[in-house]
C-alpha atoms as a PDB file:
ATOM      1  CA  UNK A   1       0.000   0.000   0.000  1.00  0.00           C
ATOM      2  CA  UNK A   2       1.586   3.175  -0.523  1.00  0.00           C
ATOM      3  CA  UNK A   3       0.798   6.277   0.907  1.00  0.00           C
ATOM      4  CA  UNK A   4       0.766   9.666  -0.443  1.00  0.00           C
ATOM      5  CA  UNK A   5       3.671  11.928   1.657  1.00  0.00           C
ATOM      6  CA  UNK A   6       3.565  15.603   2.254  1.00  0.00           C
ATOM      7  CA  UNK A   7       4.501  17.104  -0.580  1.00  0.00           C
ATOM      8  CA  UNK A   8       1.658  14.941  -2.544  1.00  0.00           C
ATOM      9  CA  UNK A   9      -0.877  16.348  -0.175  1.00  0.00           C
ATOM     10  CA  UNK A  10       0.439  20.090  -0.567  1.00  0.00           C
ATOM     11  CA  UNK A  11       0.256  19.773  -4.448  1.00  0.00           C
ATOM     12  CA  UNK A  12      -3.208  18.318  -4.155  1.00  0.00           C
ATOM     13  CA  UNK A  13      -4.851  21.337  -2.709  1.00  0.00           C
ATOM     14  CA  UNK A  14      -2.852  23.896  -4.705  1.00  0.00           C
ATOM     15  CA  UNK A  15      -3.984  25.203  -8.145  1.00  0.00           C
ATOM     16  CA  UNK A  16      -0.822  23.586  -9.653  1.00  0.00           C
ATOM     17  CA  UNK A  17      -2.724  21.143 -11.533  1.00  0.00           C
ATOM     18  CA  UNK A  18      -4.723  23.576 -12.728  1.00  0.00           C
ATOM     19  CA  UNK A  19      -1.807  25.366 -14.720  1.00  0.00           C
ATOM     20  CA  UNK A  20      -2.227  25.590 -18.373  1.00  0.00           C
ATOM     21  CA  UNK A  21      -5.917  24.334 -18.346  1.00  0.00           C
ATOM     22  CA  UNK A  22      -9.206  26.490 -19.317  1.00  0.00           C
ATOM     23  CA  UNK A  23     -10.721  26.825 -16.228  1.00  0.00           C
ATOM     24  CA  UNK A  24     -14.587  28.781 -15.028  1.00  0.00           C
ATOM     25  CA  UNK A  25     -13.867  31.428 -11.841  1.00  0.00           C
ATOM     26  CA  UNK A  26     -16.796  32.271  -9.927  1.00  0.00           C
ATOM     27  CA  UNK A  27     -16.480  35.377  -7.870  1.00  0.00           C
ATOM     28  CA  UNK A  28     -18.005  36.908  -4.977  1.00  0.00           C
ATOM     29  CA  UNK A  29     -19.660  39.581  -6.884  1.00  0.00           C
ATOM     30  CA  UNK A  30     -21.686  36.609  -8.982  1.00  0.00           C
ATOM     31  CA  UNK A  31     -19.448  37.331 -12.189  1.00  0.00           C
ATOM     32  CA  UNK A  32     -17.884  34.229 -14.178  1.00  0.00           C
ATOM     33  CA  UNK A  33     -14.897  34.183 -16.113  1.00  0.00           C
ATOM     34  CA  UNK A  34     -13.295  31.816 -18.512  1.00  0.00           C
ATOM     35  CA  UNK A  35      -9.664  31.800 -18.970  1.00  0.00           C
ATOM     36  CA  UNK A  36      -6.333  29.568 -19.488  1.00  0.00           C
ATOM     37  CA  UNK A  37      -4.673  29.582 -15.653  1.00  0.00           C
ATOM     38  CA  UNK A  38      -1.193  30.976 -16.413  1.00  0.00           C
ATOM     39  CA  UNK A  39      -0.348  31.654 -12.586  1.00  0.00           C
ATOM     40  CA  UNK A  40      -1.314  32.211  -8.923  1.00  0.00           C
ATOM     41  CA  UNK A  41       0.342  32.533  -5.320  1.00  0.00           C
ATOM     42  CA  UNK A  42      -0.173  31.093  -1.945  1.00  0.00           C
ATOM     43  CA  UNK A  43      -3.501  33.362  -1.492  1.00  0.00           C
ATOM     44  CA  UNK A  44      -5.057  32.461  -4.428  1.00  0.00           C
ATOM     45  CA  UNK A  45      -4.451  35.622  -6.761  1.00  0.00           C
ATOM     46  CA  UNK A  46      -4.689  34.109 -10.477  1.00  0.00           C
ATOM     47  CA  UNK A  47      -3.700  35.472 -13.632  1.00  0.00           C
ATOM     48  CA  UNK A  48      -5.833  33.935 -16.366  1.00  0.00           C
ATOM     49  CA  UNK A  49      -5.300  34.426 -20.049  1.00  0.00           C
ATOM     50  CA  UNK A  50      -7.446  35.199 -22.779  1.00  0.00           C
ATOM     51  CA  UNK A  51      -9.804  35.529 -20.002  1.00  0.00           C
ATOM     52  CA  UNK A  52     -13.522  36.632 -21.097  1.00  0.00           C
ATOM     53  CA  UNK A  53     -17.012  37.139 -18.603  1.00  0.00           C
ATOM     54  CA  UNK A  54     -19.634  35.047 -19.563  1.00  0.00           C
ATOM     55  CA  UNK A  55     -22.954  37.036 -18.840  1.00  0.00           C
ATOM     56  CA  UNK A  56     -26.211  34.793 -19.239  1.00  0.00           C
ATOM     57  CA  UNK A  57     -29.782  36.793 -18.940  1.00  0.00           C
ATOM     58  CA  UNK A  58     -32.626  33.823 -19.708  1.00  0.00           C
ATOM     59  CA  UNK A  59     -31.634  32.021 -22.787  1.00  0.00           C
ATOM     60  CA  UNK A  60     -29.259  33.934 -23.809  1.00  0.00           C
ATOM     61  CA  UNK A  61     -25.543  34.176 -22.963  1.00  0.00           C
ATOM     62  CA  UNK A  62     -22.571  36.913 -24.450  1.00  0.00           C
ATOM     63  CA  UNK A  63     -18.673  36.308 -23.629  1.00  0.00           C
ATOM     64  CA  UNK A  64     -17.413  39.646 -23.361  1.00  0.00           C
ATOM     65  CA  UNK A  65     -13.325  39.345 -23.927  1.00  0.00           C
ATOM     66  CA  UNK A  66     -11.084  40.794 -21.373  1.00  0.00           C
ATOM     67  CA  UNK A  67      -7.458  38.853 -22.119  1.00  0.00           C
ATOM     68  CA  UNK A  68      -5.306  38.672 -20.023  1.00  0.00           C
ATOM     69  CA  UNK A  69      -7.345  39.184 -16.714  1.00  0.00           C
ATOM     70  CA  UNK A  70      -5.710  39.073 -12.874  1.00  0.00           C
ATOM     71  CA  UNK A  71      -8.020  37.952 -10.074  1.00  0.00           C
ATOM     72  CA  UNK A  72      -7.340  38.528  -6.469  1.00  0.00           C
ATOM     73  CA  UNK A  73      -7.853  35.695  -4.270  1.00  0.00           C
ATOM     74  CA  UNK A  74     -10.240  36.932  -1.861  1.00  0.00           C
ATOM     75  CA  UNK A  75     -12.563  37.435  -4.647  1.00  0.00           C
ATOM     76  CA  UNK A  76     -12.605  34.032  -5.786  1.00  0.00           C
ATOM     77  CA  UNK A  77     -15.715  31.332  -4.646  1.00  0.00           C
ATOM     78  CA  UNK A  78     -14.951  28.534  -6.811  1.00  0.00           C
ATOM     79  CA  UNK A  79     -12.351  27.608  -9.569  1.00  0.00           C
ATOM     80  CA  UNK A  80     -13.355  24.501 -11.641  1.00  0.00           C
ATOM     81  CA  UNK A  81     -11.543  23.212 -14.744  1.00  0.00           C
ATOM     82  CA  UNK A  82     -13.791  22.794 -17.831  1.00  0.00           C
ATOM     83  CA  UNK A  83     -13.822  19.737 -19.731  1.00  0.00           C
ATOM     84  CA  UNK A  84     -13.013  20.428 -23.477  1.00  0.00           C
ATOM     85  CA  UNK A  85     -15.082  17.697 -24.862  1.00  0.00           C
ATOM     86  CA  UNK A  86     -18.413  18.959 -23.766  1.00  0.00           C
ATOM     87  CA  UNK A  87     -20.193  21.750 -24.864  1.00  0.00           C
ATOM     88  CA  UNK A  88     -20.310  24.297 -22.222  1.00  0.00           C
ATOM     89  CA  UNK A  89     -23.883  25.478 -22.046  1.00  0.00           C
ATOM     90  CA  UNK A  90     -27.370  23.040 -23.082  1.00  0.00           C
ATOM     91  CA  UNK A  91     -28.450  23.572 -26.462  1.00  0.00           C
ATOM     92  CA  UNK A  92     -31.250  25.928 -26.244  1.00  0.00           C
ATOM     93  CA  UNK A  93     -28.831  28.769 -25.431  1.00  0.00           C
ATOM     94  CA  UNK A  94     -28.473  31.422 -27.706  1.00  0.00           C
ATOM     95  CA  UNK A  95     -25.074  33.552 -28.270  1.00  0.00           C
ATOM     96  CA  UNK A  96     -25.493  37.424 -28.877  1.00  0.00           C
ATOM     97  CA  UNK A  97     -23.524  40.135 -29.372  1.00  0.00           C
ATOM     98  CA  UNK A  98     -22.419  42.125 -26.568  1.00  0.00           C
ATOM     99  CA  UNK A  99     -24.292  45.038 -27.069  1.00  0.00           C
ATOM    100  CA  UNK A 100     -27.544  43.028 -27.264  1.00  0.00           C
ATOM    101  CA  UNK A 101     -26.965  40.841 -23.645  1.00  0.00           C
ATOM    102  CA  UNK A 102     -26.149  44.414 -22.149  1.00  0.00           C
ATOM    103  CA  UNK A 103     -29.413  46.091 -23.540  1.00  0.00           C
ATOM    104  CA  UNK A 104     -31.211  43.004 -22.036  1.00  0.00           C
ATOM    105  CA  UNK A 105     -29.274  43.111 -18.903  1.00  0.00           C
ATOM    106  CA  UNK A 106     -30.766  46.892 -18.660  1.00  0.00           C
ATOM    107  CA  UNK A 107     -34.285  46.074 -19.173  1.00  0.00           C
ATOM    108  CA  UNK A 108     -34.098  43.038 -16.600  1.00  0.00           C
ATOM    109  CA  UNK A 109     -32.306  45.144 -13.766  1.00  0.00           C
ATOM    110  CA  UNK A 110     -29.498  42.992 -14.007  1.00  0.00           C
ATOM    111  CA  UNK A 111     -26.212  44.823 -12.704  1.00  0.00           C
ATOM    112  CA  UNK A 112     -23.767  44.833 -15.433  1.00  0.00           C
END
């Protein structure tokens, strides 16, 4: 039986396996953002690249680019890594143009 030492347990819980992989961020303020983990630190800061927000109102969704995009830990509710061989949202969701999901976004009192 072999048993996993310190060091295993350490990289477990770090975002080191997370490096190089597109991963979703949810933050604090409700916001979600897609991005390539390039870095991070002991507190969670994270630098993600060729980041973008995904803003969903109803049906319809917009990814609004922001490349490369730097996240501060405390910010930060839940980082999961996205699997590249599923689709990312159920079928009957409809991409628009930015300026459409932030006229919606108006209209619904959504905070943009």
């Amino acid at each position: 039986m072999s048993w996993a030492g310190p060091e295993d347990l350490l990289f477990s819980t770090s975002l080191a396996s997370y490096l190089d992989k597109k991963l979703l961020v949810l933050l604090r303020d409700g916001r979600k953002l897609l991005g390539v983990l390039r870095s991070f630190d002991q507190f969670a800061n994270a630098v993600l690249e060729g980041a973008c927000e995904r803003v969903i109102v109803g049906d319809i969704y917009c990814d609004i680019p922001l490349g490369l995009y730097v996240i501060r830990g405390e910010n930060v509710v839940l980082i999961g890594e996205l699997d590249l061989d599923k689709e990312e949202l159920p079928p009957h969701m409809t991409r628009v143009p930015e300026a459409e999901i932030k006229r919606v976004s108006k209209t619904d009192h959504i905070a943009y």
